[in-house]
C-alpha atoms as a PDB file:
ATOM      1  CA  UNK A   1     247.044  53.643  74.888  1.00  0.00           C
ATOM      2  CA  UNK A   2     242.851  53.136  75.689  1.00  0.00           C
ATOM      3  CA  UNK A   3     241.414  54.582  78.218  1.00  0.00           C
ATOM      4  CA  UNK A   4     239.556  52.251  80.648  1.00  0.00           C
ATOM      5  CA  UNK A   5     236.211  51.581  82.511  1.00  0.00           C
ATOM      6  CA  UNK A   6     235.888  49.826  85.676  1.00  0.00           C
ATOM      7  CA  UNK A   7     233.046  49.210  87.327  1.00  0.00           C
ATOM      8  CA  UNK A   8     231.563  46.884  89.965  1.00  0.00           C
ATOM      9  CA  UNK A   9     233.553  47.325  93.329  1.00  0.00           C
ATOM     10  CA  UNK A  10     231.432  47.989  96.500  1.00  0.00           C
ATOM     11  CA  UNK A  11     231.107  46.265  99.937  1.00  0.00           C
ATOM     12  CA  UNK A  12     231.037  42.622 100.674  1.00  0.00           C
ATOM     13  CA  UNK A  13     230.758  40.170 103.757  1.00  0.00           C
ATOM     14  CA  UNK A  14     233.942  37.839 103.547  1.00  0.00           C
ATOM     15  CA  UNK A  15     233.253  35.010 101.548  1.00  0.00           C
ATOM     16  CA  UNK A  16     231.166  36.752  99.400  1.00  0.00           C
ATOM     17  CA  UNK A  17     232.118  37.318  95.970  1.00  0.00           C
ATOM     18  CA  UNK A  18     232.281  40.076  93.283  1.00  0.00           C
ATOM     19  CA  UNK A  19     232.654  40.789  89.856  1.00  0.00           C
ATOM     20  CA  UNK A  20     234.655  43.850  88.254  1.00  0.00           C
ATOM     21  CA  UNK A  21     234.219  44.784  84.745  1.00  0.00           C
ATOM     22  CA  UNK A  22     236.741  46.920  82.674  1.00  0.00           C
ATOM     23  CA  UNK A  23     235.678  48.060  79.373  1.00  0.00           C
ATOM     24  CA  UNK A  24     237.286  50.666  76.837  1.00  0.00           C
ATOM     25  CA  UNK A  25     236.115  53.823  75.542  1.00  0.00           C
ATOM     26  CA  UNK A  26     235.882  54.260  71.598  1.00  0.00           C
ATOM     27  CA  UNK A  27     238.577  51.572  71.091  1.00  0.00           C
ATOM     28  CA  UNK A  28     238.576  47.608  70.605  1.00  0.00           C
ATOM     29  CA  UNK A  29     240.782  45.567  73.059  1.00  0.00           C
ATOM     30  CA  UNK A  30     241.963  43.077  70.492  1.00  0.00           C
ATOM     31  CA  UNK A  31     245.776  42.160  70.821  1.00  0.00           C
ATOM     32  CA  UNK A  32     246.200  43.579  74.243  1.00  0.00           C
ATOM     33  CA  UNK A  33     246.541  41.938  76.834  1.00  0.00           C
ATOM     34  CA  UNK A  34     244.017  43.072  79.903  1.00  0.00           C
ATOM     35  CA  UNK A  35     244.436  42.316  83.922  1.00  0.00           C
ATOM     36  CA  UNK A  36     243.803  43.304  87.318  1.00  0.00           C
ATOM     37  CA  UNK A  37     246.112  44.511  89.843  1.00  0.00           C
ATOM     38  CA  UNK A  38     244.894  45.993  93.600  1.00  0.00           C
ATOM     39  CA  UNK A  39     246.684  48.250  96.024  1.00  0.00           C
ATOM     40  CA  UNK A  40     245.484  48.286  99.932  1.00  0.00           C
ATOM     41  CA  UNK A  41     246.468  51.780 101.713  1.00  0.00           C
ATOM     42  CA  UNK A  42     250.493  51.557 102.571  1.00  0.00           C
ATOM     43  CA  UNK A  43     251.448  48.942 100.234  1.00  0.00           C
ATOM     44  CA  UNK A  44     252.807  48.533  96.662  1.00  0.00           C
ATOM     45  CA  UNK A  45     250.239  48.124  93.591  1.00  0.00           C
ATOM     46  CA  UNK A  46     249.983  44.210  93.102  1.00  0.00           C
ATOM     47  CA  UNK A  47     249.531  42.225  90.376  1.00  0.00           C
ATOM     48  CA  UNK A  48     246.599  40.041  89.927  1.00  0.00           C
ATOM     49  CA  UNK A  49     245.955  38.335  86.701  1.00  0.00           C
ATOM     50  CA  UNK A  50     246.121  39.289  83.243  1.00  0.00           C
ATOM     51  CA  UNK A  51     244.236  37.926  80.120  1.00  0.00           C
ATOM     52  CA  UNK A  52     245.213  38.106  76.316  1.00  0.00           C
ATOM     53  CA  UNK A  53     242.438  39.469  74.574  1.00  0.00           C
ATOM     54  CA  UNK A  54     242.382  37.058  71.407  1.00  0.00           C
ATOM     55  CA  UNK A  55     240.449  34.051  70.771  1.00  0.00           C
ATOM     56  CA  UNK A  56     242.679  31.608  73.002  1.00  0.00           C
ATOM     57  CA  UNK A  57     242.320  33.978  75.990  1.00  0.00           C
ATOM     58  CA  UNK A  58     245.649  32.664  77.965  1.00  0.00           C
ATOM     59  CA  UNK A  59     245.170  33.776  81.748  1.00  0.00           C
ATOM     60  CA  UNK A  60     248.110  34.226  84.188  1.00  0.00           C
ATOM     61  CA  UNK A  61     247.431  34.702  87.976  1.00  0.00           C
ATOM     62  CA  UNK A  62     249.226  35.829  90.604  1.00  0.00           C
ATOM     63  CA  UNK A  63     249.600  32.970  93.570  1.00  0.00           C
ATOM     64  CA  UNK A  64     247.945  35.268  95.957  1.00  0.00           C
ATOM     65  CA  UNK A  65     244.413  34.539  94.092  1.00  0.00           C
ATOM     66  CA  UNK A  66     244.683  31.844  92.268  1.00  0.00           C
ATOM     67  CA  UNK A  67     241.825  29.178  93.216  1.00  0.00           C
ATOM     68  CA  UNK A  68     239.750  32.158  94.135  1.00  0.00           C
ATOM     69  CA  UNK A  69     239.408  34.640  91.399  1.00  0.00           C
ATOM     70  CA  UNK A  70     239.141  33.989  87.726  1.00  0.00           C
ATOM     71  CA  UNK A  71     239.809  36.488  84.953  1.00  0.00           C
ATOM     72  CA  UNK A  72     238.008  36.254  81.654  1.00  0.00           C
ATOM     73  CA  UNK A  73     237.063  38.197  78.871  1.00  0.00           C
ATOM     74  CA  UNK A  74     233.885  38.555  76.201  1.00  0.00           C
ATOM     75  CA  UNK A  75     234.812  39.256  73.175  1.00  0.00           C
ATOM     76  CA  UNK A  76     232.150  40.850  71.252  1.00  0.00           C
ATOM     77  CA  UNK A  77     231.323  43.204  74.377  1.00  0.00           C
ATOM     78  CA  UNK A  78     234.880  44.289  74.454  1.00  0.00           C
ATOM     79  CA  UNK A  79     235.045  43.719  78.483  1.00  0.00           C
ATOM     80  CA  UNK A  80     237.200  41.870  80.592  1.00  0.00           C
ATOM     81  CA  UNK A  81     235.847  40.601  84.278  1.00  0.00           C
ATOM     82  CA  UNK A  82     237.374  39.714  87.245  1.00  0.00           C
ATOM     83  CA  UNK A  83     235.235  37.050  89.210  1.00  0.00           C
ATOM     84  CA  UNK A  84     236.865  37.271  92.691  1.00  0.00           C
ATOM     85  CA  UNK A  85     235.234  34.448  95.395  1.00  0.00           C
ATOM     86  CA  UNK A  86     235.431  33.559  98.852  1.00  0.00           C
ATOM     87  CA  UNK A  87     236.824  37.407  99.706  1.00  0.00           C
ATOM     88  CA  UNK A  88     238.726  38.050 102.666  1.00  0.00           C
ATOM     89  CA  UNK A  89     239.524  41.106 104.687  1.00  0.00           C
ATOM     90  CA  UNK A  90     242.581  41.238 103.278  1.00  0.00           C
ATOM     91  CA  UNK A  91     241.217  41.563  99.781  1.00  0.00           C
ATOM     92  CA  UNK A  92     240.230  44.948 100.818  1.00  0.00           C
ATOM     93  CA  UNK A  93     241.984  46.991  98.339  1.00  0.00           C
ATOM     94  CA  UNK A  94     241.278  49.300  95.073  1.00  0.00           C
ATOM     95  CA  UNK A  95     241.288  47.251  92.344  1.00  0.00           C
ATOM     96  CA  UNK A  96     242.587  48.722  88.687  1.00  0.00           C
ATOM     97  CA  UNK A  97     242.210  47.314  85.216  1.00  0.00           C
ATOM     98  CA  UNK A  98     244.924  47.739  83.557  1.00  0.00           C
ATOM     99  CA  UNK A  99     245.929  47.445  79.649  1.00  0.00           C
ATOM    100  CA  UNK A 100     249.436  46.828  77.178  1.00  0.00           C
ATOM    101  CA  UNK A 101     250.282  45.544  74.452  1.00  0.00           C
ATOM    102  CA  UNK A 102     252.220  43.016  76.079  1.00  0.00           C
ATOM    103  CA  UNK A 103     252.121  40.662  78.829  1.00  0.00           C
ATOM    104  CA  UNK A 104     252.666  42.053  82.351  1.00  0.00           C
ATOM    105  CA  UNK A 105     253.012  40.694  85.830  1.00  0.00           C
ATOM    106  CA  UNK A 106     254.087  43.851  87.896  1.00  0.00           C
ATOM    107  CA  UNK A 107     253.466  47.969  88.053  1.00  0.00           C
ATOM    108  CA  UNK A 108     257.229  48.180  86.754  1.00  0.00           C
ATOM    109  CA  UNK A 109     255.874  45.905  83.310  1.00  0.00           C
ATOM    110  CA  UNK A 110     253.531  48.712  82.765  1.00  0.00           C
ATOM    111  CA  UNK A 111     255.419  51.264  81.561  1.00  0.00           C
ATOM    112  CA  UNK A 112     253.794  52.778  78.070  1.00  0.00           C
ATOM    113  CA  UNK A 113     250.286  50.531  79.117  1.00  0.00           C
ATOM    114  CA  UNK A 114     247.045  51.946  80.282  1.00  0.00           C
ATOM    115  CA  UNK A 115     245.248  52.340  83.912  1.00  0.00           C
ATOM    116  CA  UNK A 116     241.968  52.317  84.984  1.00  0.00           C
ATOM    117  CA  UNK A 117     240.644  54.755  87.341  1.00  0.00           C
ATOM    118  CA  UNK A 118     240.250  52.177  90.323  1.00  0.00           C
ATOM    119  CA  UNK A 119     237.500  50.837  92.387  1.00  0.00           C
ATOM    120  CA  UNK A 120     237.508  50.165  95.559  1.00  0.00           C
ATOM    121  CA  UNK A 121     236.679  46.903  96.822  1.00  0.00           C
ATOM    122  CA  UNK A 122     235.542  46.745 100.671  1.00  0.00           C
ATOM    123  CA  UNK A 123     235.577  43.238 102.665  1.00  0.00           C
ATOM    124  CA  UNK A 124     234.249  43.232 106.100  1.00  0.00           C
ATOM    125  CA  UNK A 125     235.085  40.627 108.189  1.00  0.00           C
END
């Protein structure tokens, strides 16, 4: 497992955008796969995207943002962003990074992987 660093949630007009950075501490990313999943108060954690932390960086989104938020990654900083645009209310959510050796696409896929600590992620309408 690595332990993970988010940062970069906060309040936001809708259509606004934000970026969310997740980061490791004392280990290298390389060969997992890294993504995003939120969770708004009374509902299940949802996936967002994931990206494979190699040199082809394959993305997979969820169809709930895809168009609006991009996932990528830079390698030699270790860190993996989430680029989310034209926010809604709905988006209002924490937001975790999350981290596994292999590719995920729900909370149940994460069993054995690493979480983030969250950040919350505030879109007023």
């Amino acid at each position: 497992q690595v332990q993970l660093v988010e940062s970069g949630g906060g309040l936001v007009q809708a259509g606004g955008s934000l970026r969310l950075s997740c980061t490791t501490s004392g280990r290298t990313f390389k060969n997992y796969v890294v993504g995003w999943f939120r969770q708004a108060p009374g509902k299940e954690r949802e996936f967002l995207a994931h990206i494979t932390f190699t040199w082809s960086g394959v993305t997979t989104y969820a169809d709930s943002v895809k168009g609006r938020f991009t996932v990528s990654r830079d390698y030699p900083k270790n860190t993996v962003y989430l680029q989310m645009n034209g926010l809604k209310s709905e988006d209002t959510a924490v937001y975790y990074c999350a981290a596994k050796g292999n590719r995920f696409y729900s909370e149940a896929d994460m069993a054995g992987g690493s979480w983030g600590q969250g950040t919350q992620v505030n879109v007023s309408s």
